[in-house]
PDB file of N, CA and C in Angstrom:
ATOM      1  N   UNK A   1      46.497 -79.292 169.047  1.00  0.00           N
ATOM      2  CA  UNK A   1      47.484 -80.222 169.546  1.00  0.00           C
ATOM      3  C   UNK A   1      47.852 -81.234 168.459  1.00  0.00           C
ATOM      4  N   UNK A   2      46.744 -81.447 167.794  1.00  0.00           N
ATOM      5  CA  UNK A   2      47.266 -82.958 167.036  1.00  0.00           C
ATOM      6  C   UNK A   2      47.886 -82.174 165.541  1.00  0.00           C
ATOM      7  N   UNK A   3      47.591 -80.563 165.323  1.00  0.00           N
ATOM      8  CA  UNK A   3      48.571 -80.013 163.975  1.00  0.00           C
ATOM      9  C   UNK A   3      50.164 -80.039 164.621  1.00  0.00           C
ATOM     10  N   UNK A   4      50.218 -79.892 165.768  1.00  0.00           N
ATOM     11  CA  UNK A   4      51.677 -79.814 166.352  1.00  0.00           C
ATOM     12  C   UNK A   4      52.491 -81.268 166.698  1.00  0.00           C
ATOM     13  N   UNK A   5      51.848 -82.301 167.110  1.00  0.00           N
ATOM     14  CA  UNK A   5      52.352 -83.545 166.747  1.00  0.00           C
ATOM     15  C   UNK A   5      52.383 -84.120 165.886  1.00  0.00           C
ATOM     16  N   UNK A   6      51.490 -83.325 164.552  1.00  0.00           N
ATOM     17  CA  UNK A   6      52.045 -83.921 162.805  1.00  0.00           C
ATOM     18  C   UNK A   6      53.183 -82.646 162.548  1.00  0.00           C
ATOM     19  N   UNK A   7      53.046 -81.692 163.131  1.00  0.00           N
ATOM     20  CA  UNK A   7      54.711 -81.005 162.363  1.00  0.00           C
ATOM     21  C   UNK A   7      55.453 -81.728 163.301  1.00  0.00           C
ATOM     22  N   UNK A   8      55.908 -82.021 164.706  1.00  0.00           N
ATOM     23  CA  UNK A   8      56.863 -82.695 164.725  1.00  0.00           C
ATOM     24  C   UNK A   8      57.047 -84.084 164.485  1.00  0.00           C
ATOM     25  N   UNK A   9      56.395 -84.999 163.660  1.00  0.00           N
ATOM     26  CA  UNK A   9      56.638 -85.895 163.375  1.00  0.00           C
ATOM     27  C   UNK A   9      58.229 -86.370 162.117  1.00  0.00           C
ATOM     28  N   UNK A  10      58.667 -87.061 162.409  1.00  0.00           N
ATOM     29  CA  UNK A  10      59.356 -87.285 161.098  1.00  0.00           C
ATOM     30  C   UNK A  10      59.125 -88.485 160.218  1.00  0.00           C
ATOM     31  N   UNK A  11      59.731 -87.924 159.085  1.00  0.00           N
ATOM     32  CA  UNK A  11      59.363 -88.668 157.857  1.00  0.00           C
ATOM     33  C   UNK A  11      60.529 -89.990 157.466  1.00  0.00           C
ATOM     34  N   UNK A  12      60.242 -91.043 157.126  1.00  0.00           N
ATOM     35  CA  UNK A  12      61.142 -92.180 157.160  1.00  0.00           C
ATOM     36  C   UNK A  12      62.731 -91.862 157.213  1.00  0.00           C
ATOM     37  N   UNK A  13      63.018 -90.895 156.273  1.00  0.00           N
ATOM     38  CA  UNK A  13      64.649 -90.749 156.013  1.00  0.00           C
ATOM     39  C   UNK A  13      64.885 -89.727 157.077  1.00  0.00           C
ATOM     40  N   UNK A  14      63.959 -89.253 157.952  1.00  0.00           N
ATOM     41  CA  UNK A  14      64.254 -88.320 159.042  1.00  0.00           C
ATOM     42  C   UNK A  14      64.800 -89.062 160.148  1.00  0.00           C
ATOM     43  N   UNK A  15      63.928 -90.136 160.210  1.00  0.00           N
ATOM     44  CA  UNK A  15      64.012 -91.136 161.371  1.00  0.00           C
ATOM     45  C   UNK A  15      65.097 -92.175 161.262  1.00  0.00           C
ATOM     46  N   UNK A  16      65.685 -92.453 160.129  1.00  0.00           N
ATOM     47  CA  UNK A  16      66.798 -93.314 159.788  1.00  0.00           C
ATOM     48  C   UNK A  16      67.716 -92.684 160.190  1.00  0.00           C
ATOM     49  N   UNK A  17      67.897 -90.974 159.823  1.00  0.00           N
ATOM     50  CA  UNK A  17      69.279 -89.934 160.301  1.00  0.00           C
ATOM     51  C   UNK A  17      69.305 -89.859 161.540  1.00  0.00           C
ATOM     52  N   UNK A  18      68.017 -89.819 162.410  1.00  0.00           N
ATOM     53  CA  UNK A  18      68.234 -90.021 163.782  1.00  0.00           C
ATOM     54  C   UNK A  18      68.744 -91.030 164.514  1.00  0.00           C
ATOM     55  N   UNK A  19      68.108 -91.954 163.937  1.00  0.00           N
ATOM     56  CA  UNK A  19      68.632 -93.137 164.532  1.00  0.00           C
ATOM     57  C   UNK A  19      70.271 -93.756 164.818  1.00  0.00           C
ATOM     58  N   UNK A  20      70.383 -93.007 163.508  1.00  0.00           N
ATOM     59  CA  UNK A  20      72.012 -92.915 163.322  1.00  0.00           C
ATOM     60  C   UNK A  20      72.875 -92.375 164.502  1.00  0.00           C
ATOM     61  N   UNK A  21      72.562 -91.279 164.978  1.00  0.00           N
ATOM     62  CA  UNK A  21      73.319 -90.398 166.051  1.00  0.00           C
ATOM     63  C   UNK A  21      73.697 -91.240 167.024  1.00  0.00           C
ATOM     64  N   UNK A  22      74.985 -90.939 167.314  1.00  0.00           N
ATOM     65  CA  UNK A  22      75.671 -91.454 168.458  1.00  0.00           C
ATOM     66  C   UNK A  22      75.513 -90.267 169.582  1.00  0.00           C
ATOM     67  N   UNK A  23      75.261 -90.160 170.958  1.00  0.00           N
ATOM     68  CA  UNK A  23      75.023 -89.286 171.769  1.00  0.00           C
ATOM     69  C   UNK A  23      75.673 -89.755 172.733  1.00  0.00           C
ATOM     70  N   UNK A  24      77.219 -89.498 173.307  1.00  0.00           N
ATOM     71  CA  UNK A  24      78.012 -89.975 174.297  1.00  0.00           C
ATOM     72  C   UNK A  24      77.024 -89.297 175.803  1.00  0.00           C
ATOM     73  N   UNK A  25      77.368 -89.797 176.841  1.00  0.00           N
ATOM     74  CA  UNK A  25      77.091 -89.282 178.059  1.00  0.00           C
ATOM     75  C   UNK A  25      77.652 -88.224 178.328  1.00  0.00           C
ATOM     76  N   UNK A  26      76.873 -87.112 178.854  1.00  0.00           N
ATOM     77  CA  UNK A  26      78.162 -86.022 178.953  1.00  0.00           C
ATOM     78  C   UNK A  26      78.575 -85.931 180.143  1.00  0.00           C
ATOM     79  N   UNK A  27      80.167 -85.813 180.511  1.00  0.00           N
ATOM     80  CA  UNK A  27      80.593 -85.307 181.566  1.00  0.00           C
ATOM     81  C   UNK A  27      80.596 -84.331 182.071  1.00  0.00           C
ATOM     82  N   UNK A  28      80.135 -84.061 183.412  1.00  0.00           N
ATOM     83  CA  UNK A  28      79.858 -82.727 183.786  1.00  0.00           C
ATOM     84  C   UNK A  28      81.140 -81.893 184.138  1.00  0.00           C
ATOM     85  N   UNK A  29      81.507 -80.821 183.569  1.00  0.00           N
ATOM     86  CA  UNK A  29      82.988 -79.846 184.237  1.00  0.00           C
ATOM     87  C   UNK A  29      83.802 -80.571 182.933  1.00  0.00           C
ATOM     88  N   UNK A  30      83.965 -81.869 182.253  1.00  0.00           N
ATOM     89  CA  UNK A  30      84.841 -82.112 181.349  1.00  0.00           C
ATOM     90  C   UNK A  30      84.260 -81.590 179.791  1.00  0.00           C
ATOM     91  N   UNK A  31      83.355 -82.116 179.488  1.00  0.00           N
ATOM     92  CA  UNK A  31      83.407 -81.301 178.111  1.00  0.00           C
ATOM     93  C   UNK A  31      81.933 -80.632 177.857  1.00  0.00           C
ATOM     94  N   UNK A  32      81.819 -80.259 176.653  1.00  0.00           N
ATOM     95  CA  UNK A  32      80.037 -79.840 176.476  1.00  0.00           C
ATOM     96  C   UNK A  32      79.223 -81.118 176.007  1.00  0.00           C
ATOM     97  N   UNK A  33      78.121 -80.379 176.850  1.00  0.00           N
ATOM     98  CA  UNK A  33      77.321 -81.358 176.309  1.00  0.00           C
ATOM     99  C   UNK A  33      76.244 -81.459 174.996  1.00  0.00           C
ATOM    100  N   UNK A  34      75.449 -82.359 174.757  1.00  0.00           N
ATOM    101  CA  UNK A  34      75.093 -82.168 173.585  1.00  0.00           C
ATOM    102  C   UNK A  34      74.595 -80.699 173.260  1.00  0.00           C
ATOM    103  N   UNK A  35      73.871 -80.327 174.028  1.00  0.00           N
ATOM    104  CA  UNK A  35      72.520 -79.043 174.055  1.00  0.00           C
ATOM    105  C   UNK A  35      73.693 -78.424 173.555  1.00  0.00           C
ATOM    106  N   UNK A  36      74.761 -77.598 174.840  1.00  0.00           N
ATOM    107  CA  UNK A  36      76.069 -76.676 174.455  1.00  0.00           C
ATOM    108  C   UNK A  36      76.278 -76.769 173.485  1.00  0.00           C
ATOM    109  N   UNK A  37      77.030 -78.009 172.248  1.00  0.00           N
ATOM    110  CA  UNK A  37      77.507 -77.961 171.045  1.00  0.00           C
ATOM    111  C   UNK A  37      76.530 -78.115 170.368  1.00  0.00           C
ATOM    112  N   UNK A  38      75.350 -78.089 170.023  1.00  0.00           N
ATOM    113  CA  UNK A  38      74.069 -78.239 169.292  1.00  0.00           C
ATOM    114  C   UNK A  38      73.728 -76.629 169.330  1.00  0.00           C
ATOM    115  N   UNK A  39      73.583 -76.192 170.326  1.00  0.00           N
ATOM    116  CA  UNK A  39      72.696 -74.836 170.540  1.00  0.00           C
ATOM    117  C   UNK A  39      73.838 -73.520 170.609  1.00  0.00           C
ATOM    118  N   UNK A  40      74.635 -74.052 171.211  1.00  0.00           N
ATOM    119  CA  UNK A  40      75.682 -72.770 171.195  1.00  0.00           C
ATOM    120  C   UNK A  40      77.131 -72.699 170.636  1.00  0.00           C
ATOM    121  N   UNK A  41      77.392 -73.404 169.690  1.00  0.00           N
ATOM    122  CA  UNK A  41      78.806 -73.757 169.150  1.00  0.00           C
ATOM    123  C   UNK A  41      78.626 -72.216 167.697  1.00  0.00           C
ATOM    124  N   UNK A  42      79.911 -71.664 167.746  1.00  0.00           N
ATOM    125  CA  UNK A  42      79.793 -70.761 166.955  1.00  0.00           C
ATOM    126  C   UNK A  42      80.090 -69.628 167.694  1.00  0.00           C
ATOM    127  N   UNK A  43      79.318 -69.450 169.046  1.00  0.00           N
ATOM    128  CA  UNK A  43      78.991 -67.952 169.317  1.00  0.00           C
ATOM    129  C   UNK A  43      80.835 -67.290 169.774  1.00  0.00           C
ATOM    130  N   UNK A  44      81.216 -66.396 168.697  1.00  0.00           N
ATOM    131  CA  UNK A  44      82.111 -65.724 169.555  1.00  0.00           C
ATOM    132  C   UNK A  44      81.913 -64.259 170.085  1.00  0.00           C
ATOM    133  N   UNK A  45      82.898 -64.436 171.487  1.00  0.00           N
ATOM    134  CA  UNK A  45      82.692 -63.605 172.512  1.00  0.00           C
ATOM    135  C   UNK A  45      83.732 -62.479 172.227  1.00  0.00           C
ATOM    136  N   UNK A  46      83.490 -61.173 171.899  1.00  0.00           N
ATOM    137  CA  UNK A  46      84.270 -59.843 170.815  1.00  0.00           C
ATOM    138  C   UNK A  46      84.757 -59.048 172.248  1.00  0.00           C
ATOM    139  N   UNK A  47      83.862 -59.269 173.629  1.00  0.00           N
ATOM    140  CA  UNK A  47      84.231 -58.433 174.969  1.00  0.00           C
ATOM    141  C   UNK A  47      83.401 -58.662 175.631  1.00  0.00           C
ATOM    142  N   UNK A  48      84.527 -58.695 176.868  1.00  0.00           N
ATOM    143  CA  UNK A  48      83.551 -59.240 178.003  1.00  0.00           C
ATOM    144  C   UNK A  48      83.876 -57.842 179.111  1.00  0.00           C
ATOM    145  N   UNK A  49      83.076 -57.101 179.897  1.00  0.00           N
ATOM    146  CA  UNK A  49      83.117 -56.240 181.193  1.00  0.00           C
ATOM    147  C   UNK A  49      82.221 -56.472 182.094  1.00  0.00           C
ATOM    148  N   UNK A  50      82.201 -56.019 183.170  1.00  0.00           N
ATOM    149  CA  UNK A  50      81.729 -56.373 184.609  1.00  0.00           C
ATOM    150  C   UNK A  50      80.202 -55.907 183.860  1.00  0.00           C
ATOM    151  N   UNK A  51      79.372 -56.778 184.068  1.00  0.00           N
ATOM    152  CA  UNK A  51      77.734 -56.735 183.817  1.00  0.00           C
ATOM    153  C   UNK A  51      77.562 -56.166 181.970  1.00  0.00           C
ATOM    154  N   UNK A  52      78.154 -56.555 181.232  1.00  0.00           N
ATOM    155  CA  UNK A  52      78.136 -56.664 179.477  1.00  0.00           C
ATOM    156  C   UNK A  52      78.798 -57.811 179.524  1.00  0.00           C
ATOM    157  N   UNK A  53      78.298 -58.084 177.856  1.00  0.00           N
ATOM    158  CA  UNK A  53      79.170 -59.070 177.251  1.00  0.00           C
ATOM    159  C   UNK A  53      78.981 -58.909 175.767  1.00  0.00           C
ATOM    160  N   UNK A  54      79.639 -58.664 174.679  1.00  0.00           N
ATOM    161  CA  UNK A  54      79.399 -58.694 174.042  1.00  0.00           C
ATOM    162  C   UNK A  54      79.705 -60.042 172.817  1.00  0.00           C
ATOM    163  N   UNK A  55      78.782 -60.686 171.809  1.00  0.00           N
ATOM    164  CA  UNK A  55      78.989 -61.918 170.967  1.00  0.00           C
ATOM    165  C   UNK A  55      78.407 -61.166 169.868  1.00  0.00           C
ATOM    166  N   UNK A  56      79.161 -62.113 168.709  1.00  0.00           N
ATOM    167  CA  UNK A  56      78.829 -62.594 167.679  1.00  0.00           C
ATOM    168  C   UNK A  56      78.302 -63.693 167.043  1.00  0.00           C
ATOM    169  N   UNK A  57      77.193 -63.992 166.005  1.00  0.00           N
ATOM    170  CA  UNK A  57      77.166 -65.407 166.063  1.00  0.00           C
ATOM    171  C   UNK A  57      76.979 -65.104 164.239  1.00  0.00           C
ATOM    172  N   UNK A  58      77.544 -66.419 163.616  1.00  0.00           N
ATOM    173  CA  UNK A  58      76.508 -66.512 162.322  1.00  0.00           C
ATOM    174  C   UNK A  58      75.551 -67.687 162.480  1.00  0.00           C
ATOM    175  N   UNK A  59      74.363 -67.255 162.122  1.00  0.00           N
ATOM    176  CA  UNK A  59      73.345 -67.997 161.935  1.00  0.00           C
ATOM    177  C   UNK A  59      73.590 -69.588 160.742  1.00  0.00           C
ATOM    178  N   UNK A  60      73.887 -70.488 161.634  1.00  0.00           N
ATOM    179  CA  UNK A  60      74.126 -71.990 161.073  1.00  0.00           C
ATOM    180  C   UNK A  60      72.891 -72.567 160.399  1.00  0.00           C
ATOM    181  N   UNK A  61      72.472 -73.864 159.971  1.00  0.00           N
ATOM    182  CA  UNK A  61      71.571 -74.321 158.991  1.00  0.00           C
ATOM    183  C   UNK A  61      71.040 -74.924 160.366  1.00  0.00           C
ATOM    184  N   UNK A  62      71.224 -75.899 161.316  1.00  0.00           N
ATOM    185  CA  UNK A  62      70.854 -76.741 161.895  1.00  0.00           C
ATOM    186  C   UNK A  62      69.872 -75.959 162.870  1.00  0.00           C
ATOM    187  N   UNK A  63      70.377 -74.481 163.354  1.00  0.00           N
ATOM    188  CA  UNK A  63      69.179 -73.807 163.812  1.00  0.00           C
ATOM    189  C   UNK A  63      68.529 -73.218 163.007  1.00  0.00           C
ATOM    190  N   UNK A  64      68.286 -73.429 162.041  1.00  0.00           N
ATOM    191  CA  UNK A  64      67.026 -72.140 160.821  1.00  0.00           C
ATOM    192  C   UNK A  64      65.826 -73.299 160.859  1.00  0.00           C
ATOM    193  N   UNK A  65      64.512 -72.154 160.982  1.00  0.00           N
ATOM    194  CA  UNK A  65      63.211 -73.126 160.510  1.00  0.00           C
ATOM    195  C   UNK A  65      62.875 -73.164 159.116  1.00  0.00           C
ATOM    196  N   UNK A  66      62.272 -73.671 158.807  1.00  0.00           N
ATOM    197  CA  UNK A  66      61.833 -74.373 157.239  1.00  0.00           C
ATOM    198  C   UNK A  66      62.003 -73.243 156.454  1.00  0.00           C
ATOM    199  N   UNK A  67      61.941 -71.722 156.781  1.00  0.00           N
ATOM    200  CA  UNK A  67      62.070 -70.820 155.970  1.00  0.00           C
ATOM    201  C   UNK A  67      63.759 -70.169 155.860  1.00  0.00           C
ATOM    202  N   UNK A  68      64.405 -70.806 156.267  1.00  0.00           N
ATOM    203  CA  UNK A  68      65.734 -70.575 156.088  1.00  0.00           C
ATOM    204  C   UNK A  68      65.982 -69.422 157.149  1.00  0.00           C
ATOM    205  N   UNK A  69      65.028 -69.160 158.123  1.00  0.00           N
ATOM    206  CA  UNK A  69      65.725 -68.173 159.307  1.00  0.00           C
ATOM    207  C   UNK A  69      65.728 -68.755 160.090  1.00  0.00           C
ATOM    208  N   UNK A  70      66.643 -67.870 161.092  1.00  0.00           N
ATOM    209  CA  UNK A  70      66.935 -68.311 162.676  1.00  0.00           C
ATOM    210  C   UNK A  70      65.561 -68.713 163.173  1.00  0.00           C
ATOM    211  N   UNK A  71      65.295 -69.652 164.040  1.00  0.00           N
ATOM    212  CA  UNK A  71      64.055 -70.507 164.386  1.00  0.00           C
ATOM    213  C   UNK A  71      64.228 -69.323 165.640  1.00  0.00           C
ATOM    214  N   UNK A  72      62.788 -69.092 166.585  1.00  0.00           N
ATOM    215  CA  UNK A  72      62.814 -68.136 167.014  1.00  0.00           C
ATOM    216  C   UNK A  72      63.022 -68.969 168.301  1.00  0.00           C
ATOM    217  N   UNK A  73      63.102 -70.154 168.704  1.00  0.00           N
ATOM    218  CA  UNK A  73      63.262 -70.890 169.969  1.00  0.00           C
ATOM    219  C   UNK A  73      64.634 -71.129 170.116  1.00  0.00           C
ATOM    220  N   UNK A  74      65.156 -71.142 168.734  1.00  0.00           N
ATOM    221  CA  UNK A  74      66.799 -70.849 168.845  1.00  0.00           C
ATOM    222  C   UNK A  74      67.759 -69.219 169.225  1.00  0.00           C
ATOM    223  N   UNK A  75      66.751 -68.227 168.832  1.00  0.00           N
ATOM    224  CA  UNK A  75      66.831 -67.022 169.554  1.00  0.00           C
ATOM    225  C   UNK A  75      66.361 -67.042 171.250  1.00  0.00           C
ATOM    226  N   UNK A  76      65.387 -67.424 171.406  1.00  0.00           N
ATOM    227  CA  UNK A  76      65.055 -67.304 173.088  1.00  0.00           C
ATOM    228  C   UNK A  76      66.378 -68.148 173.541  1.00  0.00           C
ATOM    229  N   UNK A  77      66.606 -68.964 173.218  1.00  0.00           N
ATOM    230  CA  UNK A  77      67.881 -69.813 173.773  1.00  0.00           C
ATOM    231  C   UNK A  77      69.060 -69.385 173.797  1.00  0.00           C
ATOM    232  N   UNK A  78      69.680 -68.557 172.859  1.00  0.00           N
ATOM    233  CA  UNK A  78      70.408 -67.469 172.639  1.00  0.00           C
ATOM    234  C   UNK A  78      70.816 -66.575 173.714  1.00  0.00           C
ATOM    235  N   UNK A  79      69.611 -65.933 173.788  1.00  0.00           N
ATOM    236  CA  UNK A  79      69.755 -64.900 174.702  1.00  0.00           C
ATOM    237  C   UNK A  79      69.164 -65.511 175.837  1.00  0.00           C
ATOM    238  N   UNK A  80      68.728 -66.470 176.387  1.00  0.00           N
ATOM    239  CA  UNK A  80      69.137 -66.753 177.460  1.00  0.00           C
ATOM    240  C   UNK A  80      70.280 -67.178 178.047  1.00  0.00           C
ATOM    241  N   UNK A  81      70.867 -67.603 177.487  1.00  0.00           N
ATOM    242  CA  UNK A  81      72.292 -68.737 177.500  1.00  0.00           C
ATOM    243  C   UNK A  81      73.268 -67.162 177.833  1.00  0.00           C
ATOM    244  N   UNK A  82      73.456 -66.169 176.930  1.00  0.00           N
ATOM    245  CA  UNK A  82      74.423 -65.097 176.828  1.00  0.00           C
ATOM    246  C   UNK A  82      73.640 -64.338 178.244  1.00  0.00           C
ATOM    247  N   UNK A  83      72.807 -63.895 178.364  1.00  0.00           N
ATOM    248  CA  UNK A  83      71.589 -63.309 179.140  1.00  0.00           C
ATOM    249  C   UNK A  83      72.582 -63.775 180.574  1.00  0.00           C
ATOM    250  N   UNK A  84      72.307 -65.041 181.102  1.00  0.00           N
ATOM    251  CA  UNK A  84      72.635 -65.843 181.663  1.00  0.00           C
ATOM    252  C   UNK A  84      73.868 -65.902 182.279  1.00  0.00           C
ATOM    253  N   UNK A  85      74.862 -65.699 181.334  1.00  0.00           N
ATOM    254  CA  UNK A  85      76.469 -65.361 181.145  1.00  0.00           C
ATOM    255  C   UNK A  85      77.173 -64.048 182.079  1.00  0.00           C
ATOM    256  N   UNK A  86      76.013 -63.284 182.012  1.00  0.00           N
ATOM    257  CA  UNK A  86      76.234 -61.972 182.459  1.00  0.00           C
ATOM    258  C   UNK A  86      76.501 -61.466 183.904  1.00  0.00           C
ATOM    259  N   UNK A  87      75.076 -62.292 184.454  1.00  0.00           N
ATOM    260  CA  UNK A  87      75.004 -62.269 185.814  1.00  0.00           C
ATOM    261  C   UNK A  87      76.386 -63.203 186.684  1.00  0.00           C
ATOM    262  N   UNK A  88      76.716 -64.244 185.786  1.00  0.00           N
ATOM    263  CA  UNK A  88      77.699 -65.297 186.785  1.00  0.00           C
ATOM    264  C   UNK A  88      79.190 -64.612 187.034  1.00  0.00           C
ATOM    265  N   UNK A  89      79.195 -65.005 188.517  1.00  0.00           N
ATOM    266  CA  UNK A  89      80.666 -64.318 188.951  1.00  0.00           C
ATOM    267  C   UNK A  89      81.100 -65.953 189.406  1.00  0.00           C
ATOM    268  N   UNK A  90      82.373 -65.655 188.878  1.00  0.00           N
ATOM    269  CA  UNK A  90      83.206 -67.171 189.345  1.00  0.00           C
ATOM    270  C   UNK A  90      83.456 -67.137 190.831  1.00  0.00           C
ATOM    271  N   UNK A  91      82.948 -68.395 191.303  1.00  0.00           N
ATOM    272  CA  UNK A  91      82.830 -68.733 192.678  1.00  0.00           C
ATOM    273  C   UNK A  91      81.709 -68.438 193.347  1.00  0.00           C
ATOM    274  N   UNK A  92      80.659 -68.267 193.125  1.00  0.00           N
ATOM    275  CA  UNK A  92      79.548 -67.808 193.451  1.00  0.00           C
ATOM    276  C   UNK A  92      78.245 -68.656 192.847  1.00  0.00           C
ATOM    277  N   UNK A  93      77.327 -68.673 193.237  1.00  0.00           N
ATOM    278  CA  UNK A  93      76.203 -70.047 193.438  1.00  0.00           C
ATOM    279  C   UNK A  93      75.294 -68.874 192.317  1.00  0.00           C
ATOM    280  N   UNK A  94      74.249 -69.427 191.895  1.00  0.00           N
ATOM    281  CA  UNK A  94      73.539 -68.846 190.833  1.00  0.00           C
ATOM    282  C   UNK A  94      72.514 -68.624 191.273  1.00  0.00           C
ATOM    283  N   UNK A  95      71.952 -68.095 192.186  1.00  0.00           N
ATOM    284  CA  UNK A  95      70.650 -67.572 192.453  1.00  0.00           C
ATOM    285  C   UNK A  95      70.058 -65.928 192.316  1.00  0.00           C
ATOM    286  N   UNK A  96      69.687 -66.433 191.342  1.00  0.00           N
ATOM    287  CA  UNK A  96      68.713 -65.058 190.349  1.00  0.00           C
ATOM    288  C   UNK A  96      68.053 -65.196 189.931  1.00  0.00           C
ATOM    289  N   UNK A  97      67.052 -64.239 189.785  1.00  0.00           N
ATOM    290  CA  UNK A  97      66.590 -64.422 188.919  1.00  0.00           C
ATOM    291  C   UNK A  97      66.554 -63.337 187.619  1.00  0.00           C
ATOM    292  N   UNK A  98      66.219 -63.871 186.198  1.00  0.00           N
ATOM    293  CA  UNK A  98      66.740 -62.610 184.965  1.00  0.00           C
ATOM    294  C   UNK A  98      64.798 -62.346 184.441  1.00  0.00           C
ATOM    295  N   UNK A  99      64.913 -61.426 184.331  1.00  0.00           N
ATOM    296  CA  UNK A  99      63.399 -61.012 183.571  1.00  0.00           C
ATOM    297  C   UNK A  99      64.136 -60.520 182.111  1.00  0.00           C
ATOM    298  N   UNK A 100      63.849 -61.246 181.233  1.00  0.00           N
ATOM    299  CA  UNK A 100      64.318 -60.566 179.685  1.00  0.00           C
ATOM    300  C   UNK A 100      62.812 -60.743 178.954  1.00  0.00           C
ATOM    301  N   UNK A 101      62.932 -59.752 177.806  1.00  0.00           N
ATOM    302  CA  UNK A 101      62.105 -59.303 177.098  1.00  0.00           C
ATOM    303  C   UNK A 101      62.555 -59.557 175.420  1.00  0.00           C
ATOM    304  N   UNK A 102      61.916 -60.322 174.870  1.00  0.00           N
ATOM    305  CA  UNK A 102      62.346 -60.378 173.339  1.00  0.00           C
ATOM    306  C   UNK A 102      61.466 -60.049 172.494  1.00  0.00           C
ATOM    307  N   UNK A 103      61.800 -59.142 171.548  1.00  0.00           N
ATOM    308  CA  UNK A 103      60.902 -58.913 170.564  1.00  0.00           C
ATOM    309  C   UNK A 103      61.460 -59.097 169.223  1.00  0.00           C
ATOM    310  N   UNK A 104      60.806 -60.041 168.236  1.00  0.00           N
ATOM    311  CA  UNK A 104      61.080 -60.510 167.462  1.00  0.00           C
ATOM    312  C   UNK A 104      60.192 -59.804 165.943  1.00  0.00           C
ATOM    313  N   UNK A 105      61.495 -59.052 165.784  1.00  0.00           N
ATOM    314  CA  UNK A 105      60.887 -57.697 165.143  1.00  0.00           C
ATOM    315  C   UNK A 105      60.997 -58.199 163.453  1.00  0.00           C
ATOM    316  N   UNK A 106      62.565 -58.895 163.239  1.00  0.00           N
ATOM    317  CA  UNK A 106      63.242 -58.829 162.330  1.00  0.00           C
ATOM    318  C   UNK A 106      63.460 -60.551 161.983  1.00  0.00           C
ATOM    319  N   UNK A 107      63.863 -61.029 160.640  1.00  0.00           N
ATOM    320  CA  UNK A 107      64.181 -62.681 160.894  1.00  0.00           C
ATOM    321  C   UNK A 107      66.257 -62.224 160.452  1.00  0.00           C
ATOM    322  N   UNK A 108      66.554 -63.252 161.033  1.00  0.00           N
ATOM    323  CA  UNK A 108      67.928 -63.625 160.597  1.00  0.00           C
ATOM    324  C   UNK A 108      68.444 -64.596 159.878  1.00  0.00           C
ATOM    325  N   UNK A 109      68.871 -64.342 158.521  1.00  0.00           N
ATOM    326  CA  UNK A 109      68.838 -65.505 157.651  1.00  0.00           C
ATOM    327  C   UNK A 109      70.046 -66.435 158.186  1.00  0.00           C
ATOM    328  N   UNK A 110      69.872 -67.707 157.415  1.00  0.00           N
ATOM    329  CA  UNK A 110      71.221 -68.310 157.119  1.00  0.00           C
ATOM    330  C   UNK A 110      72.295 -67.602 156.674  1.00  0.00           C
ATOM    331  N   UNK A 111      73.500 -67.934 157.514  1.00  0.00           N
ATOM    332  CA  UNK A 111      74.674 -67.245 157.313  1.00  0.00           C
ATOM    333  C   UNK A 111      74.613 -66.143 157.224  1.00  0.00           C
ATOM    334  N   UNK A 112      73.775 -65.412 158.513  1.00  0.00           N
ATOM    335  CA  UNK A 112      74.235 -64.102 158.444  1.00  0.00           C
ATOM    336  C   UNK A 112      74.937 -63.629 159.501  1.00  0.00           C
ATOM    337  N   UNK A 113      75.564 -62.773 159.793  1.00  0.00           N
ATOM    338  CA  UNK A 113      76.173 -62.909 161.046  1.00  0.00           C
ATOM    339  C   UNK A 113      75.665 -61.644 162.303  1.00  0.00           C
ATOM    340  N   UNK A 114      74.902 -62.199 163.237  1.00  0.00           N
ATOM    341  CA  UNK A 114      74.412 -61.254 164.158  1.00  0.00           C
ATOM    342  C   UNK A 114      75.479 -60.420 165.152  1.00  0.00           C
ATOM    343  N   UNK A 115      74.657 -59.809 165.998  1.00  0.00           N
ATOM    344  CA  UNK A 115      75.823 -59.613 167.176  1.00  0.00           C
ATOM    345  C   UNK A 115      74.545 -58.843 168.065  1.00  0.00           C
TER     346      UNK A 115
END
């Protein structure tokens, strides 16, 4: 526990850049909110059919871990978010549940572009 609260700690000029951030309130139904444009800005959607979907994404800097790949909590998020996408029919309440399976076979560098 206490190696995982010294990696997330930050270091003075970490904590100055944070501090910096402005984080508006988000409106719900009017725009995205932080998570949305933080976690999912980029992804384009190449086709959509009844139960598929297909995306593209390139792998940005702000999700890569220290080794310059896709952070793998930014993949589970990924494919949940698209995962997620699949099941929703407009006008209809969201009760499901999704069982997904990830195996994290391969890394994805910076700027590469998945699908």
């Amino acid at each position: 526990m206490e190696e995982a609260k010294e990696f997330l700690q930050l270091n003075k000029e970490e904590a100055e850049s944070v501090s910096r951030l402005t984080i508006h309130p988000h409106r719900l139904g009017f725009q995205c909110s932080f998570y949305e444009d933080f976690a999912l800005r980029g992804i384009r959607v190449d086709s959509v059919q009844p139960g598929f979907v297909s995306c593209t994404f390139r792998v940005p800097p702000r999700l890569t871990d220290k080794s310059g790949n896709l952070a793998t909590g930014a993949v589970a998020n990924l494919v949940d978010e698209v995962g997620g996408a699949i099941v929703h029919v407009e006008g209809l309440t969201m009760n499901v549940s999704v069982d997904m399976s990830i195996s994290f076979l391969g890394t994805a560098k910076l700027n590469v572009r998945i699908s």
